[in-house]
N, C-alpha and C. Protein backbone atom coordinates (compact mmCIF):
# COMPACT_ATOMS: atom_id res chain seq x y z
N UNK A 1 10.90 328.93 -82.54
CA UNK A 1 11.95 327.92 -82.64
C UNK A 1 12.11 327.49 -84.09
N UNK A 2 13.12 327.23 -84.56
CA UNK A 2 13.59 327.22 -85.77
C UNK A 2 12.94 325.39 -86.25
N UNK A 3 12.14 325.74 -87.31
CA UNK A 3 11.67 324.11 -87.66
C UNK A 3 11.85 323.85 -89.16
N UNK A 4 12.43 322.94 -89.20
CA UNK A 4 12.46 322.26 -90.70
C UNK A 4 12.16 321.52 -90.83
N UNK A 5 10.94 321.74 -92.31
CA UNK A 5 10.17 321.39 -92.82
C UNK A 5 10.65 321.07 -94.77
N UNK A 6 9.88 319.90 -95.10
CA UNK A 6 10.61 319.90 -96.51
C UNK A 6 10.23 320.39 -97.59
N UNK A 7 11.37 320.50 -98.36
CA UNK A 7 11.29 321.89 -99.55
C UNK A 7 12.30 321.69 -100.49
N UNK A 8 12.45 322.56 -101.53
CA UNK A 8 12.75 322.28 -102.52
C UNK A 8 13.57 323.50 -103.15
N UNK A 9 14.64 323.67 -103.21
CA UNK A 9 15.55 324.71 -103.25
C UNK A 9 16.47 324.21 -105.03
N UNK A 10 15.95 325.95 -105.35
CA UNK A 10 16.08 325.58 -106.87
C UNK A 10 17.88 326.81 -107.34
N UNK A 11 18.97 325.96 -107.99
CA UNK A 11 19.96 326.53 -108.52
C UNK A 11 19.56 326.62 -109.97
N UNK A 12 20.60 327.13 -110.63
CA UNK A 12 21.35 327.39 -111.93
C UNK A 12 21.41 325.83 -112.56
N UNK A 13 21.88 324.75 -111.57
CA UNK A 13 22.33 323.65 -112.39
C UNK A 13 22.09 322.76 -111.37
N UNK A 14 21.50 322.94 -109.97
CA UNK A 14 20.52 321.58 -109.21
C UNK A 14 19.89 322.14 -108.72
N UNK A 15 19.18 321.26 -108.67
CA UNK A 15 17.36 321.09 -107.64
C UNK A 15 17.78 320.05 -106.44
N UNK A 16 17.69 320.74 -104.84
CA UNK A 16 17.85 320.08 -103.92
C UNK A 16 16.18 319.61 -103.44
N UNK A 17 15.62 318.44 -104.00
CA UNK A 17 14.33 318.17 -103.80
C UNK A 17 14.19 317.31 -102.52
N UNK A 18 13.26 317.41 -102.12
CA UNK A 18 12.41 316.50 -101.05
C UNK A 18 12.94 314.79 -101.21
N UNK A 19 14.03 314.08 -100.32
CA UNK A 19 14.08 312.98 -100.70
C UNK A 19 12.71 312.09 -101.09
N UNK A 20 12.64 311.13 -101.93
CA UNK A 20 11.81 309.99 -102.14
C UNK A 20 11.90 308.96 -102.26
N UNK A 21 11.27 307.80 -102.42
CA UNK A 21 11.80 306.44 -102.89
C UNK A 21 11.69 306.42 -104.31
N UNK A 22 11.01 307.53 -104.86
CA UNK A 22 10.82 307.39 -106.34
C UNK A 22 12.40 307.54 -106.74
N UNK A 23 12.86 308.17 -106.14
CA UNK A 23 14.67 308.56 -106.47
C UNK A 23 15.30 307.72 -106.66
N UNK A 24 14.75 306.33 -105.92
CA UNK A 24 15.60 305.22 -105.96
C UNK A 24 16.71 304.53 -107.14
N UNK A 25 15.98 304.27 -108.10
CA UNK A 25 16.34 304.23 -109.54
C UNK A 25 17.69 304.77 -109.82
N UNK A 26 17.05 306.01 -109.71
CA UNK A 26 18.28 307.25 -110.24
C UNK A 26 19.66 307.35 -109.48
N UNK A 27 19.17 307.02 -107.97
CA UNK A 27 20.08 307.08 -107.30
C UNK A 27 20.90 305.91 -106.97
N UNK A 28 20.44 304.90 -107.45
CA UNK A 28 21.07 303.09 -107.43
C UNK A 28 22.33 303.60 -109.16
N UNK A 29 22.05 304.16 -109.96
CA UNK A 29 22.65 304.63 -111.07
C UNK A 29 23.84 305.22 -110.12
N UNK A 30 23.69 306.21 -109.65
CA UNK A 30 24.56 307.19 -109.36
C UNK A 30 25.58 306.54 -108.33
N UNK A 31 24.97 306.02 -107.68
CA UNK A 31 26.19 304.76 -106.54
C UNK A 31 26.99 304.16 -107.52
N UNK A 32 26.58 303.81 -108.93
CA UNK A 32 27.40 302.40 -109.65
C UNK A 32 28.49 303.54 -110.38
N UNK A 33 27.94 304.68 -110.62
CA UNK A 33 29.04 305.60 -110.95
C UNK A 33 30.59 305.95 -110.53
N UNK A 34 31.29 304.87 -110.53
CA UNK A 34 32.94 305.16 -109.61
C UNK A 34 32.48 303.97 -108.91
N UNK A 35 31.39 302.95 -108.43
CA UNK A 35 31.62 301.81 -107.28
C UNK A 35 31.92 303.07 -106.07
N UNK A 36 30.77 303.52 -105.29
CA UNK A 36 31.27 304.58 -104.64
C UNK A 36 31.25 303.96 -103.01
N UNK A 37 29.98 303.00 -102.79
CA UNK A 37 30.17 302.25 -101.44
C UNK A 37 31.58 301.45 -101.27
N UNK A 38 32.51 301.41 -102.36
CA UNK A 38 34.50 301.13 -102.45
C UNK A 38 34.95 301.73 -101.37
N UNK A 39 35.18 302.99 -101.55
CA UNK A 39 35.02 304.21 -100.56
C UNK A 39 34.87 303.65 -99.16
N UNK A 40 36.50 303.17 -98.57
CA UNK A 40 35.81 302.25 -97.12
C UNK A 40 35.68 303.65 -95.79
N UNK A 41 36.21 305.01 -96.14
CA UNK A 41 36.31 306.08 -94.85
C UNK A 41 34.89 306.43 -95.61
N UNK A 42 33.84 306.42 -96.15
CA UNK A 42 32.83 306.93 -96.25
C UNK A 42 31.42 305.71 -96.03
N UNK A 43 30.32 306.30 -96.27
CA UNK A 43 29.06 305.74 -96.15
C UNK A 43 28.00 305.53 -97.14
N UNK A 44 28.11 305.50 -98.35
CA UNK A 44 27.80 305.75 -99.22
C UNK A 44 27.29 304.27 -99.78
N UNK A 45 25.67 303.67 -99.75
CA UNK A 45 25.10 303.03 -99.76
C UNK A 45 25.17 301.52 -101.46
N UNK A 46 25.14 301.15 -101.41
CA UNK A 46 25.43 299.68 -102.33
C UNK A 46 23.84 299.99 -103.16
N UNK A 47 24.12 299.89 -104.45
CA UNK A 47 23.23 299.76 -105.25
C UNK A 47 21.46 298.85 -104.69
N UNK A 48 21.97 297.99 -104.18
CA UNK A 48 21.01 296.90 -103.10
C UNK A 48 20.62 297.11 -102.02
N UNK A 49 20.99 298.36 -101.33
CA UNK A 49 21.06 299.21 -100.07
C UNK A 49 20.73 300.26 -100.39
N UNK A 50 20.32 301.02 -101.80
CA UNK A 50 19.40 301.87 -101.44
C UNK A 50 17.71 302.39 -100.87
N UNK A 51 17.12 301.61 -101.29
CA UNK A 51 16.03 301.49 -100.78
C UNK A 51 15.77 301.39 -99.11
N UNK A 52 16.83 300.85 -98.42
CA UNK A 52 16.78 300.89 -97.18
C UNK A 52 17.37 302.59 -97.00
N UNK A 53 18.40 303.30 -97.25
CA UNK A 53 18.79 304.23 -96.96
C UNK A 53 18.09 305.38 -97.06
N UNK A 54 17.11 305.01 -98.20
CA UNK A 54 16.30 306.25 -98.29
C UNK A 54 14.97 305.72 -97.17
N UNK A 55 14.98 304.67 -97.23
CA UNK A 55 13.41 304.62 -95.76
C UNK A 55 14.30 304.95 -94.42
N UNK A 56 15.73 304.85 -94.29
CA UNK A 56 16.38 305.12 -93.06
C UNK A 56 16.09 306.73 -92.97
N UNK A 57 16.67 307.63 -93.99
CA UNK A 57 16.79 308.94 -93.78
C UNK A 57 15.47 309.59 -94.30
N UNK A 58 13.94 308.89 -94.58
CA UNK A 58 13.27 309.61 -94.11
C UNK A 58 12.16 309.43 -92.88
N UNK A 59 12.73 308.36 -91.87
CA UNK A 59 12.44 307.95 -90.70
C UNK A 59 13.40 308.59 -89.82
N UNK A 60 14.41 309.32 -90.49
CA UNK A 60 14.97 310.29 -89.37
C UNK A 60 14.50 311.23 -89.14
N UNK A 61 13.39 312.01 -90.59
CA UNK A 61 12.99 313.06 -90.84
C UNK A 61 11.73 312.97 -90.13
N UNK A 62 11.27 311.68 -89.91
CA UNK A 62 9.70 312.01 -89.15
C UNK A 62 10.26 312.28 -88.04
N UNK A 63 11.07 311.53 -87.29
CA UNK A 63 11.75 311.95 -86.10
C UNK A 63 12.27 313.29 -85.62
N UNK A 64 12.42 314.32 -86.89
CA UNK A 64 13.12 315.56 -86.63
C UNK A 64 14.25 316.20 -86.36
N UNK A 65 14.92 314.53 -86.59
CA UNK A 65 16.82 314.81 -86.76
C UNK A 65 17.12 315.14 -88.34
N UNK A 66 16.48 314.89 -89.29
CA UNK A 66 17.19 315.78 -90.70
C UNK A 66 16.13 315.54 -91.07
N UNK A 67 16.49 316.35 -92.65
CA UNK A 67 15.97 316.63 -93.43
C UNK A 67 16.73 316.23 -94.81
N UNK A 68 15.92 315.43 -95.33
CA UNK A 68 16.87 314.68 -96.69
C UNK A 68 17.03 315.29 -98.37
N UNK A 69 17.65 315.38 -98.92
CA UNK A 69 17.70 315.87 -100.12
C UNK A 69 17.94 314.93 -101.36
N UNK A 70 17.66 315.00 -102.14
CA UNK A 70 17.48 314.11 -103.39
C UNK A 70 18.17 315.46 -104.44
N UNK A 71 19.96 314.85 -104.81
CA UNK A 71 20.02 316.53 -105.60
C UNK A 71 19.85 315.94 -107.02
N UNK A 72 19.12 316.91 -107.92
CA UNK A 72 18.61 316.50 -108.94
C UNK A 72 19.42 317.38 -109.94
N UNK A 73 20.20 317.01 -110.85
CA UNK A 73 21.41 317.82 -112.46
C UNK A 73 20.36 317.93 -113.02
N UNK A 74 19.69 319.69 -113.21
CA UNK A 74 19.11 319.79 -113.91
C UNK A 74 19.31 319.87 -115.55
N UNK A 75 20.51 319.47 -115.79
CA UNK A 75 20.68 319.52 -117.37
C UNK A 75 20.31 317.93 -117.76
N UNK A 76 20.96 316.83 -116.36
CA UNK A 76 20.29 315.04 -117.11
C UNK A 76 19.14 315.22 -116.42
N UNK A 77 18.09 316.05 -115.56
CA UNK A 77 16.82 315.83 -115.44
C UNK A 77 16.68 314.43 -114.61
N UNK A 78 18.00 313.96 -113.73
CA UNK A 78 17.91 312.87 -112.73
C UNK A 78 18.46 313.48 -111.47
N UNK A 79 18.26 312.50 -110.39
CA UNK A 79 18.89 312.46 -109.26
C UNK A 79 20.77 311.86 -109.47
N UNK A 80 21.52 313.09 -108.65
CA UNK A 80 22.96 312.37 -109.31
C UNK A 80 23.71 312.12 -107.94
N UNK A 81 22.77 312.34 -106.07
CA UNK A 81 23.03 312.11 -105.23
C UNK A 81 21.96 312.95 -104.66
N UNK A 82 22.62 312.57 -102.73
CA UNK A 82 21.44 313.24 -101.71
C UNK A 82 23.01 313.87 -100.56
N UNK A 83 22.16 314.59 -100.05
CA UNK A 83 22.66 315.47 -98.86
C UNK A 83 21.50 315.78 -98.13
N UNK A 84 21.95 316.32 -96.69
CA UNK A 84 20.59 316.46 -95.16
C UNK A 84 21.52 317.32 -94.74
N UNK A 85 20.05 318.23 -94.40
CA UNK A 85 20.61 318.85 -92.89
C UNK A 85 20.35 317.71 -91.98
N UNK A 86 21.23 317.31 -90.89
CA UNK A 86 21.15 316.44 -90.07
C UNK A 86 21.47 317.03 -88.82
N UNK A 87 21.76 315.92 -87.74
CA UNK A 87 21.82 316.52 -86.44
C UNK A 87 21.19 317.90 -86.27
N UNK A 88 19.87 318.12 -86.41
CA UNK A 88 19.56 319.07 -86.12
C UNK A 88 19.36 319.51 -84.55
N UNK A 89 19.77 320.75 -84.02
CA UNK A 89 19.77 321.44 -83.03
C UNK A 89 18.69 322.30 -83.14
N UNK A 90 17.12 322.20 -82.90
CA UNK A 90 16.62 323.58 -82.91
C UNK A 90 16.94 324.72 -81.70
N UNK A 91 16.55 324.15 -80.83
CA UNK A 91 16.57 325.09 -79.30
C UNK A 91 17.53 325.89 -79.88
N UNK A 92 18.98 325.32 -80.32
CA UNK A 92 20.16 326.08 -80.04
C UNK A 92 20.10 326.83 -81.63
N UNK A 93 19.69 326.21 -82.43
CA UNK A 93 19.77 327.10 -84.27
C UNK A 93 20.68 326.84 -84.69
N UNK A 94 21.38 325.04 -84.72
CA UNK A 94 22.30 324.52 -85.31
C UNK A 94 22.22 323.47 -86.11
N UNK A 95 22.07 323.14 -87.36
CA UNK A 95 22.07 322.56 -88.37
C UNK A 95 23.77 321.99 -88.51
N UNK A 96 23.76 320.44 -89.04
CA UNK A 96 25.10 319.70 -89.88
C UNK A 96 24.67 320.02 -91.58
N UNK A 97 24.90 320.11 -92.11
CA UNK A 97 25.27 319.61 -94.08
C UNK A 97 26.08 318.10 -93.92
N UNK A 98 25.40 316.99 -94.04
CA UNK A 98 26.33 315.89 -94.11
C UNK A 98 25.73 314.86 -94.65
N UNK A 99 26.14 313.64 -94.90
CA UNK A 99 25.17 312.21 -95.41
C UNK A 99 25.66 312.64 -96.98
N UNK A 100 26.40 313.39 -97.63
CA UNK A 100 26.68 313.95 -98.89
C UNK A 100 27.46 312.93 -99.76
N UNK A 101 26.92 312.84 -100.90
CA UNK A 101 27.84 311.98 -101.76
C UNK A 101 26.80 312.28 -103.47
N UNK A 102 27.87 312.46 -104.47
CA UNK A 102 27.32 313.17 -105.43
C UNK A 102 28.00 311.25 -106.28
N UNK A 103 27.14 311.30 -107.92
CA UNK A 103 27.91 310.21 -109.16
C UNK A 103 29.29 310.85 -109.05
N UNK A 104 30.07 310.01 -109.56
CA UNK A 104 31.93 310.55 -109.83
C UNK A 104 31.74 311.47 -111.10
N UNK A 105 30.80 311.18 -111.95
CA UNK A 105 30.54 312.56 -112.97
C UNK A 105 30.39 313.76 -112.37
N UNK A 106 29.74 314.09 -111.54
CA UNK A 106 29.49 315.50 -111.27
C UNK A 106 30.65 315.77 -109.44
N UNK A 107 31.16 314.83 -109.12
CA UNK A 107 31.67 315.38 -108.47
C UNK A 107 33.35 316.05 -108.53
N UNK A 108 33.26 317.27 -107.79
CA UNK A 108 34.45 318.38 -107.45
C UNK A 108 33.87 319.27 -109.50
N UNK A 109 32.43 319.41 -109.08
CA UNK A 109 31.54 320.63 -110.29
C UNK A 109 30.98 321.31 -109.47
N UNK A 110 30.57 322.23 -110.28
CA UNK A 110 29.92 323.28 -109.67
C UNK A 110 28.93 322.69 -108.95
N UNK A 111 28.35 321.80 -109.45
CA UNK A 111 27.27 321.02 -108.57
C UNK A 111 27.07 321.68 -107.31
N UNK A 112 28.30 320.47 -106.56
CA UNK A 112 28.53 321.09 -105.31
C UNK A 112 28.19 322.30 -104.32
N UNK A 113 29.13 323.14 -105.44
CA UNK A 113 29.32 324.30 -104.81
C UNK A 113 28.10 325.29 -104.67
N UNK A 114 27.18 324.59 -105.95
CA UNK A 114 25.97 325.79 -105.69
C UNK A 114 25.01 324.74 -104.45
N UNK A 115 24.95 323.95 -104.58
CA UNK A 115 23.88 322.69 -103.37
C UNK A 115 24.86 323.49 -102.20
N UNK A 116 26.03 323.27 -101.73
CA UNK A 116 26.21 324.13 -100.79
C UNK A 116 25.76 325.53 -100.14
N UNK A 117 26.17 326.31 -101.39
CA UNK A 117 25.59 327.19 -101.07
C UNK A 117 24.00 327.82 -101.19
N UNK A 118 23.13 326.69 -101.79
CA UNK A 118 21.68 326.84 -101.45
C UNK A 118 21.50 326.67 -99.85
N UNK A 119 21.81 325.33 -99.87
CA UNK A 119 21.92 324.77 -97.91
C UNK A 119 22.29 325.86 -97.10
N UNK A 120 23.67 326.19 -97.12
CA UNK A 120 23.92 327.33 -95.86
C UNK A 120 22.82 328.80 -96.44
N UNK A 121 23.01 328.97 -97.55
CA UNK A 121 21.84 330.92 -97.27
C UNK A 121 20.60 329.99 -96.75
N UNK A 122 19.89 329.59 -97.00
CA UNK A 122 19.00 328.52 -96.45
C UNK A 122 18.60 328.50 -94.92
N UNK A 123 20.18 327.60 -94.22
CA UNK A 123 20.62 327.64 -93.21
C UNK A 123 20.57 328.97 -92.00
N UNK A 124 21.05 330.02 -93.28
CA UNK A 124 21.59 331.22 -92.36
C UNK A 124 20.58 332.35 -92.29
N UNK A 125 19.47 332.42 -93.68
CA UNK A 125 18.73 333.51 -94.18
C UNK A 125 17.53 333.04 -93.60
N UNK A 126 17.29 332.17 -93.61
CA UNK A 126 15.81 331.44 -93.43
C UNK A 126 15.41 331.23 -92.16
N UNK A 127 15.95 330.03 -92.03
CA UNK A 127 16.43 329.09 -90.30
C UNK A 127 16.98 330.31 -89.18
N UNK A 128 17.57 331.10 -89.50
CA UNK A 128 18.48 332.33 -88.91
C UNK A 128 19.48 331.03 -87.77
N UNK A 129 19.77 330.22 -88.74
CA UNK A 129 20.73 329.39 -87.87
C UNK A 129 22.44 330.60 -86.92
N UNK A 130 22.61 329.84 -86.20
CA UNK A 130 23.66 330.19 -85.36
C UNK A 130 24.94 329.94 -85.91
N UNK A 131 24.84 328.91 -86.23
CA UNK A 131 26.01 327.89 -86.96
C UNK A 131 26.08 326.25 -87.69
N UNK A 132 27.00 325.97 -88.51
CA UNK A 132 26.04 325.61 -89.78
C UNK A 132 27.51 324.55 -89.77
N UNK A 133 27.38 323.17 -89.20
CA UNK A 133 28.43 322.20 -89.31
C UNK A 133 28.33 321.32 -90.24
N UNK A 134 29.77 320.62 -90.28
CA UNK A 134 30.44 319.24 -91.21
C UNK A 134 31.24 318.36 -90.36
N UNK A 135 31.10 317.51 -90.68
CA UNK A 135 31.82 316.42 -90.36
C UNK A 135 32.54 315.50 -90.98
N UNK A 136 33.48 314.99 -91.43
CA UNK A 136 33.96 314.15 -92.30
C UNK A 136 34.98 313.32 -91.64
N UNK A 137 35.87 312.24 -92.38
CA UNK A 137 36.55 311.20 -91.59
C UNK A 137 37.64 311.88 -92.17
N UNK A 138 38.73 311.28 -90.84
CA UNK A 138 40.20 312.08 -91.14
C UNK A 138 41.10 311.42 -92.25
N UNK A 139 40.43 310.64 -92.81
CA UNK A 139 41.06 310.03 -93.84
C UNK A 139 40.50 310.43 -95.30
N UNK A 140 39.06 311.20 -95.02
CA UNK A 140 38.27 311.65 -96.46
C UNK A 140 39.29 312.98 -96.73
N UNK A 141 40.16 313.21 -97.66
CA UNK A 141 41.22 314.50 -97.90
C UNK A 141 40.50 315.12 -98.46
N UNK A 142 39.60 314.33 -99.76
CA UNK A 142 39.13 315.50 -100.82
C UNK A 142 37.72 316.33 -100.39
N UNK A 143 37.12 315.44 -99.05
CA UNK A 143 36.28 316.35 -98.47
C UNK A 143 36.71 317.00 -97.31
N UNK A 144 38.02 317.04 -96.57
CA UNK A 144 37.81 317.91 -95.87
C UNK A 144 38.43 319.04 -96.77
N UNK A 145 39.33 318.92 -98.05
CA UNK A 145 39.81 320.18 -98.62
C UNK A 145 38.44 320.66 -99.25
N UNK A 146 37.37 319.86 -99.64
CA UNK A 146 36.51 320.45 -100.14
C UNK A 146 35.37 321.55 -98.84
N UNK A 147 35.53 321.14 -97.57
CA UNK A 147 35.07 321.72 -96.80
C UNK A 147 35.66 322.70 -96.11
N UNK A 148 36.71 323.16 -96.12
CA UNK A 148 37.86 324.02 -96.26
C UNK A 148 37.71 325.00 -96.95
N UNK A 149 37.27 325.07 -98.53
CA UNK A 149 37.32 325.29 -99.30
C UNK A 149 36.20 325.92 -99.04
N UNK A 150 35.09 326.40 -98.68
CA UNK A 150 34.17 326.68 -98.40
C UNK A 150 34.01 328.00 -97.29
N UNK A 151 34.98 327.94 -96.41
CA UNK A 151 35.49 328.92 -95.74
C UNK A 151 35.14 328.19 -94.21
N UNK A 152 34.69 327.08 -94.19
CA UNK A 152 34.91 326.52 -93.24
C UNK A 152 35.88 326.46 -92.08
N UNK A 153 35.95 326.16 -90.95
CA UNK A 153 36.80 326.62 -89.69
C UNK A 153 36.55 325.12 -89.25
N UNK A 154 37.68 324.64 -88.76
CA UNK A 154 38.02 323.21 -88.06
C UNK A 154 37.89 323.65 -86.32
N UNK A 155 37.12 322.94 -85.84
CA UNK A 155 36.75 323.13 -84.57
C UNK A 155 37.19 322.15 -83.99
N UNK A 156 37.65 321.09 -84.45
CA UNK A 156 38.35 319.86 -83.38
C UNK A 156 38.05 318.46 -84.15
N UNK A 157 38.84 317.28 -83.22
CA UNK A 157 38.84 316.03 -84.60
C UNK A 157 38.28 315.37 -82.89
N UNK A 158 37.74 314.91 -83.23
CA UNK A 158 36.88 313.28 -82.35
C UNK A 158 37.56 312.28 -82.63
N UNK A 159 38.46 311.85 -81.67
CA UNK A 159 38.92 310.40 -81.75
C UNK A 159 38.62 309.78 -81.22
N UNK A 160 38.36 307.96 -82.90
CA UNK A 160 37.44 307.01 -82.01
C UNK A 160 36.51 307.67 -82.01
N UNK A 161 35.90 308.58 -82.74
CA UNK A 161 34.32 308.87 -82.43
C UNK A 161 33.36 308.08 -83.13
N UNK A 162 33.97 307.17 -84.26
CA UNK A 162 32.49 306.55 -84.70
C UNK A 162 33.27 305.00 -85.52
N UNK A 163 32.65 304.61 -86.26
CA UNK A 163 33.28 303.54 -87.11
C UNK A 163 33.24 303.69 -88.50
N UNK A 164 34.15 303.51 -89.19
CA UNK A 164 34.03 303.51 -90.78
C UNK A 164 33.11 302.59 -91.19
N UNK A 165 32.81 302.42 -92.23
CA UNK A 165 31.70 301.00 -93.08
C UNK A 165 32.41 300.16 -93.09
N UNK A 166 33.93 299.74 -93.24
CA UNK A 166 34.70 298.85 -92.85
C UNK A 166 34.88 298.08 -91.19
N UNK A 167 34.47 298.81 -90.27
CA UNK A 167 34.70 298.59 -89.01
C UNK A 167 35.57 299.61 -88.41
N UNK A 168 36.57 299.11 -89.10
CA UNK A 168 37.73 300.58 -88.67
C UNK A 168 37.08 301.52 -87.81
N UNK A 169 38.30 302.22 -86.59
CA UNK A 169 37.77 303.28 -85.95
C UNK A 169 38.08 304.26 -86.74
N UNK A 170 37.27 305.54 -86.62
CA UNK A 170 37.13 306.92 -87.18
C UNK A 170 37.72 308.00 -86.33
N UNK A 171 38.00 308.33 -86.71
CA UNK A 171 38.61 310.18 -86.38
C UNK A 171 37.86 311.01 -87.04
N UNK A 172 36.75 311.95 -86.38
CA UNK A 172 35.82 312.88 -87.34
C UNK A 172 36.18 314.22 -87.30
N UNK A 173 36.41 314.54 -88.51
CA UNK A 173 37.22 316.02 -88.37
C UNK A 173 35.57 317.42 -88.65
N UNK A 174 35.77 318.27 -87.43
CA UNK A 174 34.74 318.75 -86.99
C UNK A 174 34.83 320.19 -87.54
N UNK A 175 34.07 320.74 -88.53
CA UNK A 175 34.33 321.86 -89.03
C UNK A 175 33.40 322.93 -88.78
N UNK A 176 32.80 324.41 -88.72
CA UNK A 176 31.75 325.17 -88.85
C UNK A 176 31.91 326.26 -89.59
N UNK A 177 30.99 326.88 -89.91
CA UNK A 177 30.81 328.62 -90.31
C UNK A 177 29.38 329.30 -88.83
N UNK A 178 29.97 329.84 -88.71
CA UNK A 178 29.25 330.38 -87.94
C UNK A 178 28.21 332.28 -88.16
N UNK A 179 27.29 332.07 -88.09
CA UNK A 179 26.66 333.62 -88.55
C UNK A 179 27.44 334.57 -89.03
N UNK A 180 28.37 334.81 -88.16
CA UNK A 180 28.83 336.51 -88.72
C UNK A 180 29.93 336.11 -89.69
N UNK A 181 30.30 334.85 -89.99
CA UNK A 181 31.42 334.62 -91.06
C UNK A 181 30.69 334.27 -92.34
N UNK A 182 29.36 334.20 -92.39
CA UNK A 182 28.16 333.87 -93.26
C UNK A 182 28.22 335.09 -94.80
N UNK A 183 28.91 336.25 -93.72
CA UNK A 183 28.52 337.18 -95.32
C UNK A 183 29.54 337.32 -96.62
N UNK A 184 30.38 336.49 -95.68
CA UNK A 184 32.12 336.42 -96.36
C UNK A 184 32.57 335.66 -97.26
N UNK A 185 31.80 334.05 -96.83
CA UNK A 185 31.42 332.75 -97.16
C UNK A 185 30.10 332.65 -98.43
N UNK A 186 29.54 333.70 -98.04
CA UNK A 186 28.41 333.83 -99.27
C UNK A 186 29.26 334.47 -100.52
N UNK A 187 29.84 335.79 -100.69
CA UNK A 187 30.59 336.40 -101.46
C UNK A 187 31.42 335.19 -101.63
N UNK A 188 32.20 334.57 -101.15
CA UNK A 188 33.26 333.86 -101.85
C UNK A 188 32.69 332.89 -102.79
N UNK A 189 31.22 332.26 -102.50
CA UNK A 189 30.92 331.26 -102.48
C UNK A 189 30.31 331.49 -104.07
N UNK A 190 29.50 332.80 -104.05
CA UNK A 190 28.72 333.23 -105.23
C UNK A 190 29.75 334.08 -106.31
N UNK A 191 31.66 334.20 -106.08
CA UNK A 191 32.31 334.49 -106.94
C UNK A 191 32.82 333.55 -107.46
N UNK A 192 32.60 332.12 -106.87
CA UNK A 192 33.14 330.83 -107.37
C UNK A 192 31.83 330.78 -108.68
N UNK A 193 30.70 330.59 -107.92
CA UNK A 193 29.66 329.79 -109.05
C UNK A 193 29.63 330.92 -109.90
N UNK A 194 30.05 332.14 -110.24
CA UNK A 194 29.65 333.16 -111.14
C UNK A 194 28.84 333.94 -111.32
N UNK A 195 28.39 334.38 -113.04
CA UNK A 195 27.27 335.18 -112.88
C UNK A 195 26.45 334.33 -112.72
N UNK A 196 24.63 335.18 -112.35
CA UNK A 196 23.70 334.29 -112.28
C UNK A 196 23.64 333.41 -111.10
């Protein structure tokens, strides 16, 4: 049965490390970057609210619903956000990518695109996952084009499935890659980030 366990997955230009509270710091920086808890269709924690978020998501991890990431820019040698596999499915070999939010400096960079694509070969090579989901609110545009963008497939929108940080009801737009679209999604993925 497919188990995840934490680790440390090394790019070109991030390190997806083992969340910590030592991150805290770095990552209270990276929230004030853009005022990103503003952001009322997202979740993205208040400078004063981090410390709880990171004891939340790694009390999910003792639990065995995710696995947290602390992504670290290896050129500033800090944390510049976190991402999880979450909702994990073992029985079935289904992993989410979600909880994602990068500083407004590094986000829509390569960043991204290589932390993505560490997560899914990861996901797909390792885990021998089945299928490898996202979720986002129908009002987040630049992430669902960014999850789109990925070669992602929209599987259906949940209405009323959850609440924004505002209260507001949510519409969650439900995306996947699934195994055999994995080798297609890798090539596209590794002609974006380049050589190396």
């Amino acid at each position: 049965m497919m188990r995840l366990e934490p680790l440390t997955l090394t790019g070109n230009v991030a390190i997806l490390a083992p969340l910590t509270p030592e991150h805290a710091n770095d990552l209270r920086n990276a929230a004030c970057d853009g005022e990103l808890w503003k952001l009322w269709y997202t979740s993205v924690p208040t400078p004063a609210q981090m410390d709880a978020e990171i004891a939340r998501r790694l009390a999910l991890q003792r639990d065995g619903t995710m696995l947290p990431f602390a992504v670290i820019e290896k050129a500033a040698g800090e944390a510049v956000g976190m991402t999880t596999y979450m909702n994990i499915d073992a029985p079935n070999q289904r992993v989410e990518i979600g909880s994602t939010w990068y500083r407004k400096r590094v986000q829509r960079t390569v960043l991204n695109t290589e932390c993505k694509f560490m997560l899914l070969q990861h996901a797909f090579e390792t885990l021998d996952c089945i299928a490898v989901e996202f979720r986002t609110s129908s009002f987040n545009f630049a992430s669902r084009r960014a999850i789109e963008r990925l070669g992602a497939h929209l599987d259906g929108v949940l209405r009323n499935h959850t609440r924004h940080s505002d209260g507001t009801l949510r519409d969650t737009y439900v995306y996947s890659i699934i195994a055999p679209e994995w080798p297609a999604v890798k090539a596209n993925l590794a002609f974006h980030l380049g050589p190396g």
